[in-house]
Protein backbone atom coordinates (compact mmCIF):
# COMPACT_ATOMS: atom_id res chain seq x y z
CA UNK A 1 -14.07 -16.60 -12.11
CA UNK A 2 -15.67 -15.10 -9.02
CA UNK A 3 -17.69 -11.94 -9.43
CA UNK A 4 -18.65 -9.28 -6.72
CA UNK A 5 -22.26 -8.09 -7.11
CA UNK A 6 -22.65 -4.20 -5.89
CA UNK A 7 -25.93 -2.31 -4.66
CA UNK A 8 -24.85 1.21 -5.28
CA UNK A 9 -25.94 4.24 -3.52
CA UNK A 10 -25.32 3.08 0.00
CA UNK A 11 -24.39 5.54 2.72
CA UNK A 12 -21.22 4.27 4.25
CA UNK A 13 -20.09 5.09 8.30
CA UNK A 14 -18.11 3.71 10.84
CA UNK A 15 -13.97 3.01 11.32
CA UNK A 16 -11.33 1.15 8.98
CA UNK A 17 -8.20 -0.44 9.66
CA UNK A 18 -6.25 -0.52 6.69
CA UNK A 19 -4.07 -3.60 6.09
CA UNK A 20 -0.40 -4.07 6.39
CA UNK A 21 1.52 -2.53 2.98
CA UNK A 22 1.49 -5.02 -0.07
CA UNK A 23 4.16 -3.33 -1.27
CA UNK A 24 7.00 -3.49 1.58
CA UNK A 25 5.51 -7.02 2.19
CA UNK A 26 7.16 -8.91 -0.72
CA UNK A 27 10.38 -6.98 -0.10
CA UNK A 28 10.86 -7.84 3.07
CA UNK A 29 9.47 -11.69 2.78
CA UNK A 30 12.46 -11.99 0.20
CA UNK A 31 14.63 -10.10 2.40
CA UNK A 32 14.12 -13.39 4.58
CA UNK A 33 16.45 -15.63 2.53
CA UNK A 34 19.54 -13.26 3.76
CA UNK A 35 19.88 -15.10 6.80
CA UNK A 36 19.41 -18.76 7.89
CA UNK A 37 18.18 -17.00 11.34
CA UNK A 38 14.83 -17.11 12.38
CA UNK A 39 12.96 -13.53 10.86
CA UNK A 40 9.25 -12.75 12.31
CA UNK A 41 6.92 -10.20 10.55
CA UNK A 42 3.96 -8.62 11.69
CA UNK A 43 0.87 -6.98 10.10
CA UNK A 44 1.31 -9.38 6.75
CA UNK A 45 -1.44 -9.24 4.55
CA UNK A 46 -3.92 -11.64 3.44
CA UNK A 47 -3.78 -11.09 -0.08
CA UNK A 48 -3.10 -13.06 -2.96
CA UNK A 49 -0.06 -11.41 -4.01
CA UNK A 50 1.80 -12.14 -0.87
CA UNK A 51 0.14 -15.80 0.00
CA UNK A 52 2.12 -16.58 -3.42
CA UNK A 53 5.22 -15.36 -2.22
CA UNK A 54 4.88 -17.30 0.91
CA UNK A 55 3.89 -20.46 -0.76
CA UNK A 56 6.88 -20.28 -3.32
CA UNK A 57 9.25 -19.64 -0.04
CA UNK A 58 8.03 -23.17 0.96
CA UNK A 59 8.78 -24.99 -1.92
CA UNK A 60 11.98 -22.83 -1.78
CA UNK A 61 12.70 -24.74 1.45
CA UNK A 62 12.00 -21.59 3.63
CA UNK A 63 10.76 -22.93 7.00
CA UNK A 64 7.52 -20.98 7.25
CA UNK A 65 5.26 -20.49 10.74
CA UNK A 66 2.19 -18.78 11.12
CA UNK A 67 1.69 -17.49 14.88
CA UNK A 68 -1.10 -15.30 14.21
CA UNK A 69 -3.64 -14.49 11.51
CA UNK A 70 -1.50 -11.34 10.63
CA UNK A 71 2.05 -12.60 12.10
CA UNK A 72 4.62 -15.20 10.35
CA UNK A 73 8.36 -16.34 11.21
CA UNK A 74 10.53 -17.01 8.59
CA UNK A 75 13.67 -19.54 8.65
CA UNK A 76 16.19 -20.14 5.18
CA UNK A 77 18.52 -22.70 6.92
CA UNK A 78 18.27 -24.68 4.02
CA UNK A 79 17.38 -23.79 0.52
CA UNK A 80 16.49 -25.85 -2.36
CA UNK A 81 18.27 -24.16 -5.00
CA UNK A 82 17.65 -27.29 -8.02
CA UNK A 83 14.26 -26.41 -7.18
CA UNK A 84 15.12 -22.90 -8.70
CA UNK A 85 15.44 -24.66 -12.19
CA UNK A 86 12.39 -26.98 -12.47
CA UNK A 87 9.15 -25.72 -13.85
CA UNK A 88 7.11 -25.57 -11.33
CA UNK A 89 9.69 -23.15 -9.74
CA UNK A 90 8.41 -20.77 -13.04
CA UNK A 91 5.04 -21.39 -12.76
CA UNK A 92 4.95 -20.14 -9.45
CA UNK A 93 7.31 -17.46 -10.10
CA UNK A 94 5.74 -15.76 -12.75
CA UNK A 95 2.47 -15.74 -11.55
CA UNK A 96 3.81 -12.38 -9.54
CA UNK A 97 6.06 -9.94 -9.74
CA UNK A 98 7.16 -9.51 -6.34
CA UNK A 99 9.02 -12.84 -7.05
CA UNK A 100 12.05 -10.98 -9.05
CA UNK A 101 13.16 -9.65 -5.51
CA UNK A 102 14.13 -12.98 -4.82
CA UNK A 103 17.08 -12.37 -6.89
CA UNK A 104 19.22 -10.13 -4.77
CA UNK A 105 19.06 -12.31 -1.28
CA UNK A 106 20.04 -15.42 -3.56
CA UNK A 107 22.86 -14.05 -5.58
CA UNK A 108 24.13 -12.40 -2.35
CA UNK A 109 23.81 -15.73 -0.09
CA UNK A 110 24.11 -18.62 -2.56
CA UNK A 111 26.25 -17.29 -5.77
CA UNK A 112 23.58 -17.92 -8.37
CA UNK A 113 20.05 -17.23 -8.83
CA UNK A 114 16.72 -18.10 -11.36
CA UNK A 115 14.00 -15.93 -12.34
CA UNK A 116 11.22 -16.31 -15.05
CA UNK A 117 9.58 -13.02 -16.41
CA UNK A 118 7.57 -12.20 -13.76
CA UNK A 119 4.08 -11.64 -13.93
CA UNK A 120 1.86 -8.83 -11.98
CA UNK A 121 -0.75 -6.11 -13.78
CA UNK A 122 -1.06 -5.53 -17.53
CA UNK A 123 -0.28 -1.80 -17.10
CA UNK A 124 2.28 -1.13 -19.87
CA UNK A 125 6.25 -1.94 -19.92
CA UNK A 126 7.26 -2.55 -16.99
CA UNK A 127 10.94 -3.01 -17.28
CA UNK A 128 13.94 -5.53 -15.80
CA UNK A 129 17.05 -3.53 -17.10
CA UNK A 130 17.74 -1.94 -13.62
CA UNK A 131 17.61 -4.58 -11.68
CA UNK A 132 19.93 -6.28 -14.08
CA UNK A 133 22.40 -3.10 -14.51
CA UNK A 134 22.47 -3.11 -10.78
CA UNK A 135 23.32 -6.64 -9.96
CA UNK A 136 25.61 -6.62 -13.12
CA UNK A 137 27.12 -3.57 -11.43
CA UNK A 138 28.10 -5.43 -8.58
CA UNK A 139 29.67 -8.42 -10.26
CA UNK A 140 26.76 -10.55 -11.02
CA UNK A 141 26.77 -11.84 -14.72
CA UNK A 142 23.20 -12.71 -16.73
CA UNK A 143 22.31 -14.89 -18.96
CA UNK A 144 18.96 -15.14 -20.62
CA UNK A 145 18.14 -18.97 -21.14
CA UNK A 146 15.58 -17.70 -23.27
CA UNK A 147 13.01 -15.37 -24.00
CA UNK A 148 11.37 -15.63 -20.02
CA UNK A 149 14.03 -17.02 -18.32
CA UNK A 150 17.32 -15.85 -16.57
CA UNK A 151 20.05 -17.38 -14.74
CA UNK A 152 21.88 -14.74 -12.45
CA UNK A 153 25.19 -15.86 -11.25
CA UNK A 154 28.79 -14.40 -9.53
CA UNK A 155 31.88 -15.57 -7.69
CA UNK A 156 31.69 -12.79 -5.60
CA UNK A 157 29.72 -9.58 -5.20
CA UNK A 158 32.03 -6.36 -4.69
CA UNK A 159 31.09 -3.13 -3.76
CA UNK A 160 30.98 0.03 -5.99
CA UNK A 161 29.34 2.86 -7.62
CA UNK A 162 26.15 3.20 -9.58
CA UNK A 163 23.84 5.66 -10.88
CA UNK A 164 20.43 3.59 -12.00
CA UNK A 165 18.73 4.85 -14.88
CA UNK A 166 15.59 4.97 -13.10
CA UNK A 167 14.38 4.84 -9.26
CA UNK A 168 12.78 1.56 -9.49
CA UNK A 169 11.40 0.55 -6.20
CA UNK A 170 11.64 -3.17 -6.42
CA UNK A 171 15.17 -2.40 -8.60
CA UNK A 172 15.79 -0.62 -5.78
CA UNK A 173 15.32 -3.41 -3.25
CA UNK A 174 16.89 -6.44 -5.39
CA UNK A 175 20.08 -4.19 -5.61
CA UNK A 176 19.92 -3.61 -1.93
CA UNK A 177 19.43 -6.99 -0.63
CA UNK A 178 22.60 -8.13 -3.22
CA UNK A 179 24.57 -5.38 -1.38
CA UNK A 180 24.22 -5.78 2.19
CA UNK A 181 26.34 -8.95 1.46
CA UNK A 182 28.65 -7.83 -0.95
CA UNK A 183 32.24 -7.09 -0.05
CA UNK A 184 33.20 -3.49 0.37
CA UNK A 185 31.54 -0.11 -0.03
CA UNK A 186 28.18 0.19 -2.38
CA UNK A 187 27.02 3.43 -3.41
CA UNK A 188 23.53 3.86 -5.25
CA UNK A 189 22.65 6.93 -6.43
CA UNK A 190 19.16 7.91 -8.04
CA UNK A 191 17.50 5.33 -5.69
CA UNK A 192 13.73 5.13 -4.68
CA UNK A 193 12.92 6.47 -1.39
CA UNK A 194 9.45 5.31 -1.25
CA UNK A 195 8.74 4.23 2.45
CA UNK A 196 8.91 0.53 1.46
CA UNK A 197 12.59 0.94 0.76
CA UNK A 198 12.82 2.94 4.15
CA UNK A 199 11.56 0.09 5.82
CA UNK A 200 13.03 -2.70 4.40
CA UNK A 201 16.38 -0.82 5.05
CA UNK A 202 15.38 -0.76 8.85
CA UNK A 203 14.45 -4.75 8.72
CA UNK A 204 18.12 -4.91 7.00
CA UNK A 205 20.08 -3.21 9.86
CA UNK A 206 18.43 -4.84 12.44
CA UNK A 207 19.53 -7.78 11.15
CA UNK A 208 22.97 -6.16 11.16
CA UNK A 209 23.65 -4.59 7.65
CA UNK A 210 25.20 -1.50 7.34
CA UNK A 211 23.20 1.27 5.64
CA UNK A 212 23.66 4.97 5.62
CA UNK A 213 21.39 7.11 4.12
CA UNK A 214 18.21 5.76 4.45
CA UNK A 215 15.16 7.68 3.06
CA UNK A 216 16.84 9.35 0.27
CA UNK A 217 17.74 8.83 -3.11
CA UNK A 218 22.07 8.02 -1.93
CA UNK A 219 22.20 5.11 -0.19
CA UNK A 220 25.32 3.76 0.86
CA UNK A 221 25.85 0.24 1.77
CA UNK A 222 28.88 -1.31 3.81
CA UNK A 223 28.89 -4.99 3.27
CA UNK A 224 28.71 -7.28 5.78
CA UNK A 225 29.59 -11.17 6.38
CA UNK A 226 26.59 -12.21 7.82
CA UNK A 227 23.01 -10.97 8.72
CA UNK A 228 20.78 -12.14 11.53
CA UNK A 229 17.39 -12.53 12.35
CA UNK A 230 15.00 -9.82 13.80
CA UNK A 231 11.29 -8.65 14.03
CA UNK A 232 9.77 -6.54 11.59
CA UNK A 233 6.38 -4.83 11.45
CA UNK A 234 5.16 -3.45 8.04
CA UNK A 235 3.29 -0.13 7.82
CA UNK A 236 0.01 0.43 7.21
CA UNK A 237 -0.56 0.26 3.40
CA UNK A 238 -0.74 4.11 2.02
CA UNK A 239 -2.84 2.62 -1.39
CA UNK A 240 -5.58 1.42 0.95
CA UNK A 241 -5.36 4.61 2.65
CA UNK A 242 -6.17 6.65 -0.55
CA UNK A 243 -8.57 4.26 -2.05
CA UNK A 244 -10.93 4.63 1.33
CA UNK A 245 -10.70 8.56 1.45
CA UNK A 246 -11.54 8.21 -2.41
CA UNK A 247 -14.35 5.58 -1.27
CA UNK A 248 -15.61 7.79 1.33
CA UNK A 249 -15.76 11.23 -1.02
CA UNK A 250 -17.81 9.04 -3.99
CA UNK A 251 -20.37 7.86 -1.43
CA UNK A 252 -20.66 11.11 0.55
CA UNK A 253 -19.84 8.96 3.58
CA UNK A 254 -18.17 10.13 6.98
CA UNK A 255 -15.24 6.87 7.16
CA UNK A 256 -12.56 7.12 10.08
CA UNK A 257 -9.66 5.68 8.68
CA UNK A 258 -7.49 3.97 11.64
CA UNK A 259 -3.72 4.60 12.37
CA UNK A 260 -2.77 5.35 9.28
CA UNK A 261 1.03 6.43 10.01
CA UNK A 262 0.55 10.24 8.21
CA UNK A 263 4.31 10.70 8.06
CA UNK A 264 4.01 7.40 5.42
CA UNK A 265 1.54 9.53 2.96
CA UNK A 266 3.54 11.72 1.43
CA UNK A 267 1.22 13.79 -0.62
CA UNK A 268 -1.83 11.61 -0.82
CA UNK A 269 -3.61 13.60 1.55
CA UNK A 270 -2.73 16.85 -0.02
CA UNK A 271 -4.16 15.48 -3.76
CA UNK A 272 -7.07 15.03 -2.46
CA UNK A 273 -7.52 18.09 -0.73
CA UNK A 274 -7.03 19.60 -3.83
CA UNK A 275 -9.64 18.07 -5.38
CA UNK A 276 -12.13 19.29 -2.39
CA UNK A 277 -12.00 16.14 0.38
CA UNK A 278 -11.80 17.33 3.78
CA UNK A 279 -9.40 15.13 5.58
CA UNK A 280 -9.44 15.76 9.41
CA UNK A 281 -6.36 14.27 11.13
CA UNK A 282 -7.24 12.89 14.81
CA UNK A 283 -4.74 11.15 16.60
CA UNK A 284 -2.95 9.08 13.90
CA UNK A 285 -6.66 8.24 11.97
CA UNK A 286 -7.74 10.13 9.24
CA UNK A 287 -11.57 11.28 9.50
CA UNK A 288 -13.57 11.97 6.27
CA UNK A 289 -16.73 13.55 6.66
CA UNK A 290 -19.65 12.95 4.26
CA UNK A 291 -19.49 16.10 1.68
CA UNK A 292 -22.37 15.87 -0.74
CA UNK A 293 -20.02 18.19 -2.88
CA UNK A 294 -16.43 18.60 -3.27
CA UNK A 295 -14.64 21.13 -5.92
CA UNK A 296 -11.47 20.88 -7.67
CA UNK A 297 -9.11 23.49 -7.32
CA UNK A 298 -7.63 25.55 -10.30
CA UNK A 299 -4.38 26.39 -11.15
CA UNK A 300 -3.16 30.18 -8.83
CA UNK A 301 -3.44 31.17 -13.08
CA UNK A 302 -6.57 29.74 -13.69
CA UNK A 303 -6.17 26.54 -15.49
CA UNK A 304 -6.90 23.40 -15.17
CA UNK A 305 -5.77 20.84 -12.10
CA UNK A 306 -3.79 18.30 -13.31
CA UNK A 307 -2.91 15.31 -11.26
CA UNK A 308 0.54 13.56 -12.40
CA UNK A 309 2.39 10.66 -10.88
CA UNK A 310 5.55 10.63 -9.74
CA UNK A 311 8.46 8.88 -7.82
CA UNK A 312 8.73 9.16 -4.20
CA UNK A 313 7.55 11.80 -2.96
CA UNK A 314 5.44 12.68 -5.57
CA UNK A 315 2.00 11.48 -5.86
CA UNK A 316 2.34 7.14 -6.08
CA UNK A 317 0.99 5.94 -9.38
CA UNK A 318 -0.69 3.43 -7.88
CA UNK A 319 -3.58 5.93 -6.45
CA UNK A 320 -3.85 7.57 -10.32
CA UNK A 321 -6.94 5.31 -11.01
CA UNK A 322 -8.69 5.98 -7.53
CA UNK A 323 -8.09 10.36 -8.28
CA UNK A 324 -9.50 9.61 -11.46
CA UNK A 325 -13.10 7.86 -10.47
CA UNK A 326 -13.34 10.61 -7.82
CA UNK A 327 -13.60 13.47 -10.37
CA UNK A 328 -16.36 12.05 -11.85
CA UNK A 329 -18.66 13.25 -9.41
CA UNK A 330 -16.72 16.68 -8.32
CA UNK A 331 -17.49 19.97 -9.01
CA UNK A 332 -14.91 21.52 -11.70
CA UNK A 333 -12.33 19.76 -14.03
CA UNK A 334 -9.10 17.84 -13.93
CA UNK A 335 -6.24 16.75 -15.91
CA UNK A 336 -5.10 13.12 -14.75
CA UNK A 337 -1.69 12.63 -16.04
CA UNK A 338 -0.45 8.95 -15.72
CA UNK A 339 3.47 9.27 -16.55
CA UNK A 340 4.37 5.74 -15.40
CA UNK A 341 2.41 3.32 -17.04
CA UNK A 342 0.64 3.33 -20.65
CA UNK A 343 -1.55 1.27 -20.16
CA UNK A 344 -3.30 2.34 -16.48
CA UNK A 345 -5.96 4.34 -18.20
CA UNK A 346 -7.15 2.24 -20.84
CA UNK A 347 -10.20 1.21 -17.55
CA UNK A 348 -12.22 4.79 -18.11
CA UNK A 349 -13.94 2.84 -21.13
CA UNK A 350 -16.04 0.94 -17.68
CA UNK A 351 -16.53 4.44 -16.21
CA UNK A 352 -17.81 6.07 -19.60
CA UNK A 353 -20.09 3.65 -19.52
CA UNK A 354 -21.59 4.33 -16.38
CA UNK A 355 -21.88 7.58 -17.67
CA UNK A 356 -18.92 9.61 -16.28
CA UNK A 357 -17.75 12.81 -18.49
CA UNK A 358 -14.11 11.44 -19.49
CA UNK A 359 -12.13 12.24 -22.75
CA UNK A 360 -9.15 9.88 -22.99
CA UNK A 361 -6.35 12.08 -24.41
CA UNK A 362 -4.06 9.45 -25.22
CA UNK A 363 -2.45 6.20 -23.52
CA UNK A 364 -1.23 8.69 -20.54
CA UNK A 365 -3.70 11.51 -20.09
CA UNK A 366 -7.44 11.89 -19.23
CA UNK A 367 -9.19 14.88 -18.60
CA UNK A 368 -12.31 14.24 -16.41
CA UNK A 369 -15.44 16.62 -16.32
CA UNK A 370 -16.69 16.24 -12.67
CA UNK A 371 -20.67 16.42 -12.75
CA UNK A 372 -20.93 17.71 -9.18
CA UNK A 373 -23.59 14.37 -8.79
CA UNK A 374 -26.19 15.96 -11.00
CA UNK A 375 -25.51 13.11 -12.88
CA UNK A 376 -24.97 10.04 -10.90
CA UNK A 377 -23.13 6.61 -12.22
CA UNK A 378 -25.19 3.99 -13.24
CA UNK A 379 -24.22 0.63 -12.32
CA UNK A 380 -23.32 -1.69 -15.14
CA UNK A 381 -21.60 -4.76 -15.24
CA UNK A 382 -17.58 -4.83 -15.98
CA UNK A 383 -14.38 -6.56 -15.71
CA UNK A 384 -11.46 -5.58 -13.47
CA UNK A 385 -8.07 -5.14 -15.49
CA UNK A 386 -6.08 -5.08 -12.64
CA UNK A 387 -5.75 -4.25 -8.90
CA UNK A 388 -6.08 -0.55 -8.70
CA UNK A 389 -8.24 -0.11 -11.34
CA UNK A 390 -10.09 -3.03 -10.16
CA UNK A 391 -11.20 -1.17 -7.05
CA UNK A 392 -11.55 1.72 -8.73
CA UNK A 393 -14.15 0.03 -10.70
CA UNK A 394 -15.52 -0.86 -7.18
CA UNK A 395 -15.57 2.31 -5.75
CA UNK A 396 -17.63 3.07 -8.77
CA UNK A 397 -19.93 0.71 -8.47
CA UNK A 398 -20.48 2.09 -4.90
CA UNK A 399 -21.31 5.43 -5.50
CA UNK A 400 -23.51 4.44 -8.72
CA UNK A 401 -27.48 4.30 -9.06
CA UNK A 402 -28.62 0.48 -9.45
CA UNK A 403 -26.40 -2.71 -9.23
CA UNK A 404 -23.36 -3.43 -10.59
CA UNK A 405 -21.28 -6.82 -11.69
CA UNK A 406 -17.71 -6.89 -11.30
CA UNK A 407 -15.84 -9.78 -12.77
CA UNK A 408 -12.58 -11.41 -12.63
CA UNK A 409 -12.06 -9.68 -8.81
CA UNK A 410 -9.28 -12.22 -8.41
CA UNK A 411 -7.18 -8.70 -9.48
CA UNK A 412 -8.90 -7.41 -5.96
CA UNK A 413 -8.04 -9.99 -4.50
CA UNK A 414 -4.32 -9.57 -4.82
CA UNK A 415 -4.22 -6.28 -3.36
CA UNK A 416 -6.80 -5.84 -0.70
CA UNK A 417 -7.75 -8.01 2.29
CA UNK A 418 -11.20 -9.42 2.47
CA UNK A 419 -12.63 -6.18 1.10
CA UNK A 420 -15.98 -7.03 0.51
CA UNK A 421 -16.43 -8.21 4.21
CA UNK A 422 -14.58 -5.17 5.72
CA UNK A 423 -16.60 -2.67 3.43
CA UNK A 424 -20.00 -4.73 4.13
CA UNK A 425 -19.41 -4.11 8.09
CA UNK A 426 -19.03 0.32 6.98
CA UNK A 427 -22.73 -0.23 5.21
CA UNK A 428 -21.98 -1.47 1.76
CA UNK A 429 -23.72 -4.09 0.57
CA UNK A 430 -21.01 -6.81 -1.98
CA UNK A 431 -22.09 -10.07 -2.68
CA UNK A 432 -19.28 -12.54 -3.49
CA UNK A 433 -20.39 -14.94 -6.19
């Protein structure tokens, strides 16, 4: 199990360039298996997460090219679908969750499709039933082979209406793919609109599906024969974004955060203007300026700030964890209130340690006494639960007095590209063990 070893207290400075969205990746690496044309995407990762996905496309049968470090082509002439039932197909599988997405593009190209349980963080229930409803929905029939295993089958996807009991993303996506090939008109109502889902819809109709709608919670799908191939190029990834303005505001470091799309961020930047980061927007980067203080707003009544979660586009959950280390050190109080996920918060344990003012209200909601860095973070040694948390932990660990020991940063690893080497060349100082 590799650890990272942290010196904390370092002043930070220089320019970023955050990596290509995690997220959108696996969507639109599944999205390959639409087509037996040739599909090239740009700005891909390297992350654990999605060097999984590729590697299980290759035992799929996918033909699979790099042509630069950050650029693959994609080809499905041929896939191996016995390999679907063999376990090594569910070993790989369900050692991430992107892998359920592989669903849709099967069921809508081949007729049938496999899928363990897939795996992914340890952040509470994390739900199948719309994906299933969806597919279901559209003629697909399921059967559970057992208690981590499902066969997904049809004679023929048809078009029609549904309302999904939630706006999953990757439900979202799976249902999507299935209906670009299904015959007739699709209409999904209650969709996410997160810009992954944007995007992968724009990969979709270039390769010549029919989608009206796009960026809002109707989509409408007209199904086509046949898709083709196309070129793709993912955005830059809006959790990275948010975890280096957090990074930069716990250090009191000025960080220039490269072409970061703003139209992507929703309200990312606004959250943490609330909480007192000055974010100075130059030319498609984001500047943050080294503030030895910061203050959380109040409530236009007085009360307490409180930071929720929230579909698309409300604030992602995925930057909760980041908000919530970045109080620590404010000046003022805040209510973090993690709707999504139960078990997100259960980290703060780590940051209590290293002396942060937190009172865990229950499995959802923290309030967080910033201590304006009268009192700094001490560096201790910890594990990382899971990704965001993980650098959480590590933006922690930055910002605290005295070293700190992060284990089990495989978690890191499957969200963020070679972050000890890119945060090493701003001033940091990780050591990889």
């Amino acid at each position: 199990m590799d650890t990272f070893e942290v010196t904390g207290g370092k002043k930070l400075s220089g320019e970023i360039i955050p990596q290509g969205a995690k997220n959108e990746a696996l969507q639109v690496i599944c999205a390959t298996l639409l087509t037996d044309q040739r599909v090239v995407i740009d700005k891909i990762p390297d992350i654990r997460d999605v060097n999984n996905l590729i590697a299980l496309m290759r035992s799929l049968g996918v033909e699979v090219e790099r042509l630069a470090p950050e650029k693959y082509a994609f080809q499905a002439k041929e896939i191996d679908l016995e390999y679907l039932t063999t376990q090594a197909f569910r070993d790989q599988a369900s050692s991430l969750r992107g892998s359920i997405m592989i669903i849709g593009p099967l069921l809508a190209r081949f007729g049938k499709a496999y899928a363990p349980r897939p795996g992914g963080d340890k952040i509470g229930r994390r739900r199948l039933d719309t994906h299933f409803y969806g597919l279901e929905k559209l003629g697909a029939h399921v059967d559970i082979l057992d208690d981590d295993n499902y066969k997904v089958h049809t004679s023929g996807l048809k078009g029609t209406y549904m309302l999904l009991d939630e706006a999953s993303v990757t439900g979202t996506a799976n249902i999507l793919m299935a209906a670009v090939l299904a015959k007739g008109k699709t209409t999904i109502f209650n969709a996410a609109c997160e810009p992954y889902l944007l995007q992968l819809s724009r990969m979709l109709e270039n390769m010549g599906a029919k989608i009206y709608g796009t960026g809002s919670n109707l989509l409408t799908i007209e199904g086509v024969e046949k898709l083709g191939g196309c070129e793709h190029t993912l955005l830059p990834d809006m959790i990275e974004v948010g975890s280096f303005i957090g990074m930069a505001a716990m250090t009191a470091s000025a960080i220039t955060i490269k072409n970061v799309h703003l139209k992507s961020l929703g309200m990312i930047p606004e959250v943490f203007r609330r909480m007192g980061i000055q974010i100075e927007e130059q030319n498609g980067d984001l500047f943050i300026p080294a503030q030895e203080h910061y203050e959380i707003e109040s409530f236009m009544d007085g009360s307490i700030l409180t930071i929720a979660d929230a579909p698309w586009p409300g604030f992602t959950p995925d930057l909760i964890s980041v908000a919530l280390v970045v109080a620590t050190q404010a000046r003022g109080s805040v209510l973090i209130h993690q709707k999504m996920f139960e078990s997100r918060l259960f980290f703060v344990d780590k940051l209590i340690d290293m002396g942060a003012k937190i009172i865990l209200c229950d499995p959802h909601r923290a309030t967080v006494i910033g201590q304006d860095r009268k009192f700094p973070l001490k560096g201790i040694q910890m594990v990382s639960p899971d990704i965001r948390a993980g650098v959480s932990l590590l933006i922690a660990a930055l910002s605290a007095k005295g070293n700190s020991v992060i284990q089990n940063i495989e978690q890191i690893d499957r969200g963020y590209q070679n972050i000890d080497e890119r945060l090493n060349n701003l001033g940091a100082e990780i050591i990889r063990r």
